[in-house]
C-alpha atoms as a PDB file:
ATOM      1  CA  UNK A   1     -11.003 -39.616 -13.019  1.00  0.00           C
ATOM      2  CA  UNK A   2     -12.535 -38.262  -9.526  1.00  0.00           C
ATOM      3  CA  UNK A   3      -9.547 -37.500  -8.254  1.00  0.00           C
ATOM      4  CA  UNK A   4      -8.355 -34.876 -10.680  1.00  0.00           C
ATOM      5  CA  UNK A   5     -11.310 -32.586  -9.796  1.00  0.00           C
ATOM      6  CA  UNK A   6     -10.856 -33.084  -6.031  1.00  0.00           C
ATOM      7  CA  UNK A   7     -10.434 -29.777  -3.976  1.00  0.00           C
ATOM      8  CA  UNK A   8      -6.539 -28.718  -2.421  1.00  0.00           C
ATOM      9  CA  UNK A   9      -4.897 -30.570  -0.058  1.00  0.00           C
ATOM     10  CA  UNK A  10      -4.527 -29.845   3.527  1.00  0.00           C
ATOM     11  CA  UNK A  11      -0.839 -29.662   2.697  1.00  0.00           C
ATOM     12  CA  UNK A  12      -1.506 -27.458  -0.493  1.00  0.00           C
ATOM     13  CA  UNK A  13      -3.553 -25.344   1.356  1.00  0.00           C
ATOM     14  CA  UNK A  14      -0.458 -24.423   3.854  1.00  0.00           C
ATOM     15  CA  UNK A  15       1.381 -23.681   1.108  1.00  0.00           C
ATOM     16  CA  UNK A  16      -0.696 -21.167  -0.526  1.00  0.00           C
ATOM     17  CA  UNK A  17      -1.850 -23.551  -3.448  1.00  0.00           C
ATOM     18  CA  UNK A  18      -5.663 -24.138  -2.455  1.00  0.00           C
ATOM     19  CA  UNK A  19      -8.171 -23.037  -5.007  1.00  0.00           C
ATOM     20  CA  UNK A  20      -7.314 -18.912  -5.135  1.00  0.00           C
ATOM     21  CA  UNK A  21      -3.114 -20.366  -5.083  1.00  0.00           C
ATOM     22  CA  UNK A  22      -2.130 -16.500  -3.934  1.00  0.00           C
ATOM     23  CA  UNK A  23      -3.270 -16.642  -0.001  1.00  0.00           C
ATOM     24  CA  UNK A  24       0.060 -17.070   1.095  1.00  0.00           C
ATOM     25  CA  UNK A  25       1.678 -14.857  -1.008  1.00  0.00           C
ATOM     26  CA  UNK A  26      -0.961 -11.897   0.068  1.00  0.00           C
ATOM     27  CA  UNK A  27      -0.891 -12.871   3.734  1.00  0.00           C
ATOM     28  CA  UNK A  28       3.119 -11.902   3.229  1.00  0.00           C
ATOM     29  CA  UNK A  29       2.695  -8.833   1.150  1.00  0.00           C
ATOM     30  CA  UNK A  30       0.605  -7.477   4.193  1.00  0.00           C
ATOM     31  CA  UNK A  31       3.186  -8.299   6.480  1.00  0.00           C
ATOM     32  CA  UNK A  32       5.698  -7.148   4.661  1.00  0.00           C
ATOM     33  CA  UNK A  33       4.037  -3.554   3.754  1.00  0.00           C
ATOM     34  CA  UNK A  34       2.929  -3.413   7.125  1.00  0.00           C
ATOM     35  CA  UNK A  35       6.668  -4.050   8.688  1.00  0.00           C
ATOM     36  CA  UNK A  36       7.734  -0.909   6.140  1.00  0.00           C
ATOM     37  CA  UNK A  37       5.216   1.158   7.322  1.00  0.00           C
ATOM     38  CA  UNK A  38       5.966   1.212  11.067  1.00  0.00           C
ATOM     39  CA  UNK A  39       9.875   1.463   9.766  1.00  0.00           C
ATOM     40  CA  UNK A  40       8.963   4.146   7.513  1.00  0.00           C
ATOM     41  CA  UNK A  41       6.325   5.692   9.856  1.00  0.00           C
ATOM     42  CA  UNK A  42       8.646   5.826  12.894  1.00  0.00           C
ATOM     43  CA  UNK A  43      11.324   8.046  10.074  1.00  0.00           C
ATOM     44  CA  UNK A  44       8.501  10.270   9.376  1.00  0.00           C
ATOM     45  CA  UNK A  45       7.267  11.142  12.940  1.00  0.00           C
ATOM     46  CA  UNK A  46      11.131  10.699  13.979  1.00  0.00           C
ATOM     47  CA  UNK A  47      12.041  13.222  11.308  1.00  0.00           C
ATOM     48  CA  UNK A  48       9.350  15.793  11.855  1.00  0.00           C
ATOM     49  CA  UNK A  49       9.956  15.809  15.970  1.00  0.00           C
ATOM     50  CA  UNK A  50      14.004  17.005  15.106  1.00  0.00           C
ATOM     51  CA  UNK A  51      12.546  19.733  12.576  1.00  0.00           C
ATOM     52  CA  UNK A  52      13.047  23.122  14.332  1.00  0.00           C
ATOM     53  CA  UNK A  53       9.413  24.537  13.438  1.00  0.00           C
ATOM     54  CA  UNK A  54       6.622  22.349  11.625  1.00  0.00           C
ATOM     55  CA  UNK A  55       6.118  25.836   8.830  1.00  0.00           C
ATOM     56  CA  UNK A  56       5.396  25.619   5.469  1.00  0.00           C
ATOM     57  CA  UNK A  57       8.610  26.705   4.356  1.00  0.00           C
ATOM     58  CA  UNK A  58      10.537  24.580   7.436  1.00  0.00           C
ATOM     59  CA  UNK A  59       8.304  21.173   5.986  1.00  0.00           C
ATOM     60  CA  UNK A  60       8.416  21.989   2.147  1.00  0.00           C
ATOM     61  CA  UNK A  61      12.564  22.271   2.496  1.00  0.00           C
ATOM     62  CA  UNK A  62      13.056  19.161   4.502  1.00  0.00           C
ATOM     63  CA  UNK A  63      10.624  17.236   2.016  1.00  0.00           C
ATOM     64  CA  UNK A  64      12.917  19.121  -1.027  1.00  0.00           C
ATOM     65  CA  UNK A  65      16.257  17.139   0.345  1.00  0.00           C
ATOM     66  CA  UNK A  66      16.281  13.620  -1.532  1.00  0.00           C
ATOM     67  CA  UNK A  67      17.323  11.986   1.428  1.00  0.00           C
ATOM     68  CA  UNK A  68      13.618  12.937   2.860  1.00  0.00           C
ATOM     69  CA  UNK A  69      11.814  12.462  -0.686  1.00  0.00           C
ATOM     70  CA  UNK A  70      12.892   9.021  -1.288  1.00  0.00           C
ATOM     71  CA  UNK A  71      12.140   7.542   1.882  1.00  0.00           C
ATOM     72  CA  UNK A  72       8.401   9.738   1.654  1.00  0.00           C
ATOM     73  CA  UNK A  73       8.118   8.224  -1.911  1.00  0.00           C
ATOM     74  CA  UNK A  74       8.159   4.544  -0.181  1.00  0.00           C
ATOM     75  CA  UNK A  75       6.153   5.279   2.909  1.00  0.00           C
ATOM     76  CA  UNK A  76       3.377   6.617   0.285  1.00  0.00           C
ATOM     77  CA  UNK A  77       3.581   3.416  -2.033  1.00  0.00           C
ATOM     78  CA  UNK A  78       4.050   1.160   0.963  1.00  0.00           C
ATOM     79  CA  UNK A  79       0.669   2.193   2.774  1.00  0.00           C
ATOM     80  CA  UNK A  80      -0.962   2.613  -0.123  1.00  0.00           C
ATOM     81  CA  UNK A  81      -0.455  -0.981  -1.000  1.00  0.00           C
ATOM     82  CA  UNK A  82      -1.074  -1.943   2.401  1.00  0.00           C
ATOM     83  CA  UNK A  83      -4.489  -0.087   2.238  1.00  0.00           C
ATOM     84  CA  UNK A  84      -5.816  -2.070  -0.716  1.00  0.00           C
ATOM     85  CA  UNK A  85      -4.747  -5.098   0.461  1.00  0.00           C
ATOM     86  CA  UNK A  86      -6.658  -4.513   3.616  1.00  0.00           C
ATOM     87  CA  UNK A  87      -9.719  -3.653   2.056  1.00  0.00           C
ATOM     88  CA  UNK A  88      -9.528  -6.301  -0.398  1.00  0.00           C
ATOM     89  CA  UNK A  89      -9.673  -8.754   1.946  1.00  0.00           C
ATOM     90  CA  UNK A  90     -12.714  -7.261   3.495  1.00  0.00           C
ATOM     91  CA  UNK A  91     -14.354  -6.890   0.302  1.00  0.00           C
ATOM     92  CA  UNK A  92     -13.755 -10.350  -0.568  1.00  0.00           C
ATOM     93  CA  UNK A  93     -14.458 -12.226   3.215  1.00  0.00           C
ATOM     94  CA  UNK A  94     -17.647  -9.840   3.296  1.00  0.00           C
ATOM     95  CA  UNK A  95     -19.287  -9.197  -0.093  1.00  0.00           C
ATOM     96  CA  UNK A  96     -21.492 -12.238  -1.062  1.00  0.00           C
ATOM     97  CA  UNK A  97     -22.548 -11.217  -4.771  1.00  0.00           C
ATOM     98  CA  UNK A  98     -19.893 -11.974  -6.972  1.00  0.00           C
ATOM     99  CA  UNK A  99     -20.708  -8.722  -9.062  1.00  0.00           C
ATOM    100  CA  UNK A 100     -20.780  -6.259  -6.275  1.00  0.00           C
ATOM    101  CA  UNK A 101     -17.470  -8.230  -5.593  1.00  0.00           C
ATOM    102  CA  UNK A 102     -16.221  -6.998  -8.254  1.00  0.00           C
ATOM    103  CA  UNK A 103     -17.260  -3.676  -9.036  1.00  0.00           C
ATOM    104  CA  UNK A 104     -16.176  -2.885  -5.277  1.00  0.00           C
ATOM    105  CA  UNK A 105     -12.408  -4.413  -6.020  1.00  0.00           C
ATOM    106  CA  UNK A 106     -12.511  -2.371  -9.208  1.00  0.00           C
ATOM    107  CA  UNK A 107     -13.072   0.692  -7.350  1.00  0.00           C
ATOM    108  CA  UNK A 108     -10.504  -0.056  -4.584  1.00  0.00           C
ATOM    109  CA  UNK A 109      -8.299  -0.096  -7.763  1.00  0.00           C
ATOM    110  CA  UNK A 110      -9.131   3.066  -9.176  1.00  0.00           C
ATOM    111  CA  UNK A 111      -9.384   4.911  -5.523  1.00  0.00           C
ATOM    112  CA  UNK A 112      -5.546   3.143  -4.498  1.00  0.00           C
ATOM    113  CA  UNK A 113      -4.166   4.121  -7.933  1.00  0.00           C
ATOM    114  CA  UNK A 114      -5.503   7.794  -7.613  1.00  0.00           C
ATOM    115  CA  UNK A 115      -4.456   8.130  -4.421  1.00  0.00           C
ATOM    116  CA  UNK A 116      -0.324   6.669  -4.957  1.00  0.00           C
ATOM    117  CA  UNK A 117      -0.604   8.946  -7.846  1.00  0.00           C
ATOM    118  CA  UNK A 118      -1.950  12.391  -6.275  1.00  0.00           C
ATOM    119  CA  UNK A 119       0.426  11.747  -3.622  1.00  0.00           C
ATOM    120  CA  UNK A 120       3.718  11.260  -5.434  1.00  0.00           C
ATOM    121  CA  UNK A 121       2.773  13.897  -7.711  1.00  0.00           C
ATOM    122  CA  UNK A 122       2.813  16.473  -4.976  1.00  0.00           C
ATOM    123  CA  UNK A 123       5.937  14.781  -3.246  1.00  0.00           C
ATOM    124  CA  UNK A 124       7.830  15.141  -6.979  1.00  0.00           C
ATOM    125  CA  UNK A 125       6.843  18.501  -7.382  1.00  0.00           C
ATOM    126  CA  UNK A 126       8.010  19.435  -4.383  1.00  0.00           C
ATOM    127  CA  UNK A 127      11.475  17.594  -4.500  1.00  0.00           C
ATOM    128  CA  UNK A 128      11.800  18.967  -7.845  1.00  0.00           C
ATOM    129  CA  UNK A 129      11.167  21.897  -6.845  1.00  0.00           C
ATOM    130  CA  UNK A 130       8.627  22.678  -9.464  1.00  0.00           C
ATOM    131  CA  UNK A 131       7.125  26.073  -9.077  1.00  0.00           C
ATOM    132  CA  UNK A 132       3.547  27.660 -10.868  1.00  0.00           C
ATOM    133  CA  UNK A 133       4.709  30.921 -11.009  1.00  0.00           C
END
């Protein structure tokens, strides 16, 4: 009967399957956001060093072309991601009061989500080429 409530494994704990069962899967999804974004951030500096002019109307065409949105669309939701997972980890290694825990993670969620969403609003509206007037 002990047994059954004893804690992970070494071995399950390598895995991923000690007592949260998702470390391994986050460690990845950080590695793997983080590999986009230096792909995708190397496109965007790449990309604005071959524009001829950085102007308004020079940036707001290139972002127009869907060739330029798409890939923007991805860098935004890739760091984004990558962000909150960052900070979660801080808030979680470094936050000892399991309520402040989670009002802090709870705000990282609202803050992540209105950032993706302010930012691929504007990048929509300007590969849609949605006008106010």
């Amino acid at each position: 009967m002990a047994t059954q409530f004893r804690s992970a494994s070494g071995l399950k704990r390598v895995r991923g399957l000690g007592s949260a069962h998702a470390g391994a899967h986050h460690w990845w999804v950080q590695r793997l956001t983080a590999a986009g974004n230096l792909l995708l951030g190397a496109w965007f500096v790449a990309s604005l060093i071959f524009l001829p002019d950085l102007g308004r109307t020079t940036v707001l065409q290139w972002l127009a072309a869907p060739v330029n949105a798409i890939p923007m669309l991805l860098f935004v939701l890739s760091t984004v991601w990558h962000m909150r997972l960052g900070v979660q980890v801080m808030v979680e290694d470094y936050v000892a009061a399991p309520s402040s825990r989670r009002l802090l993670l709870l705000l990282l969620d609202v803050y992540a989500v209105a950032v993706a969403a302010i930012s691929l609003f504007a990048i929509l509206k300007i590969a849609l080429g949605v006008t106010n007037g």
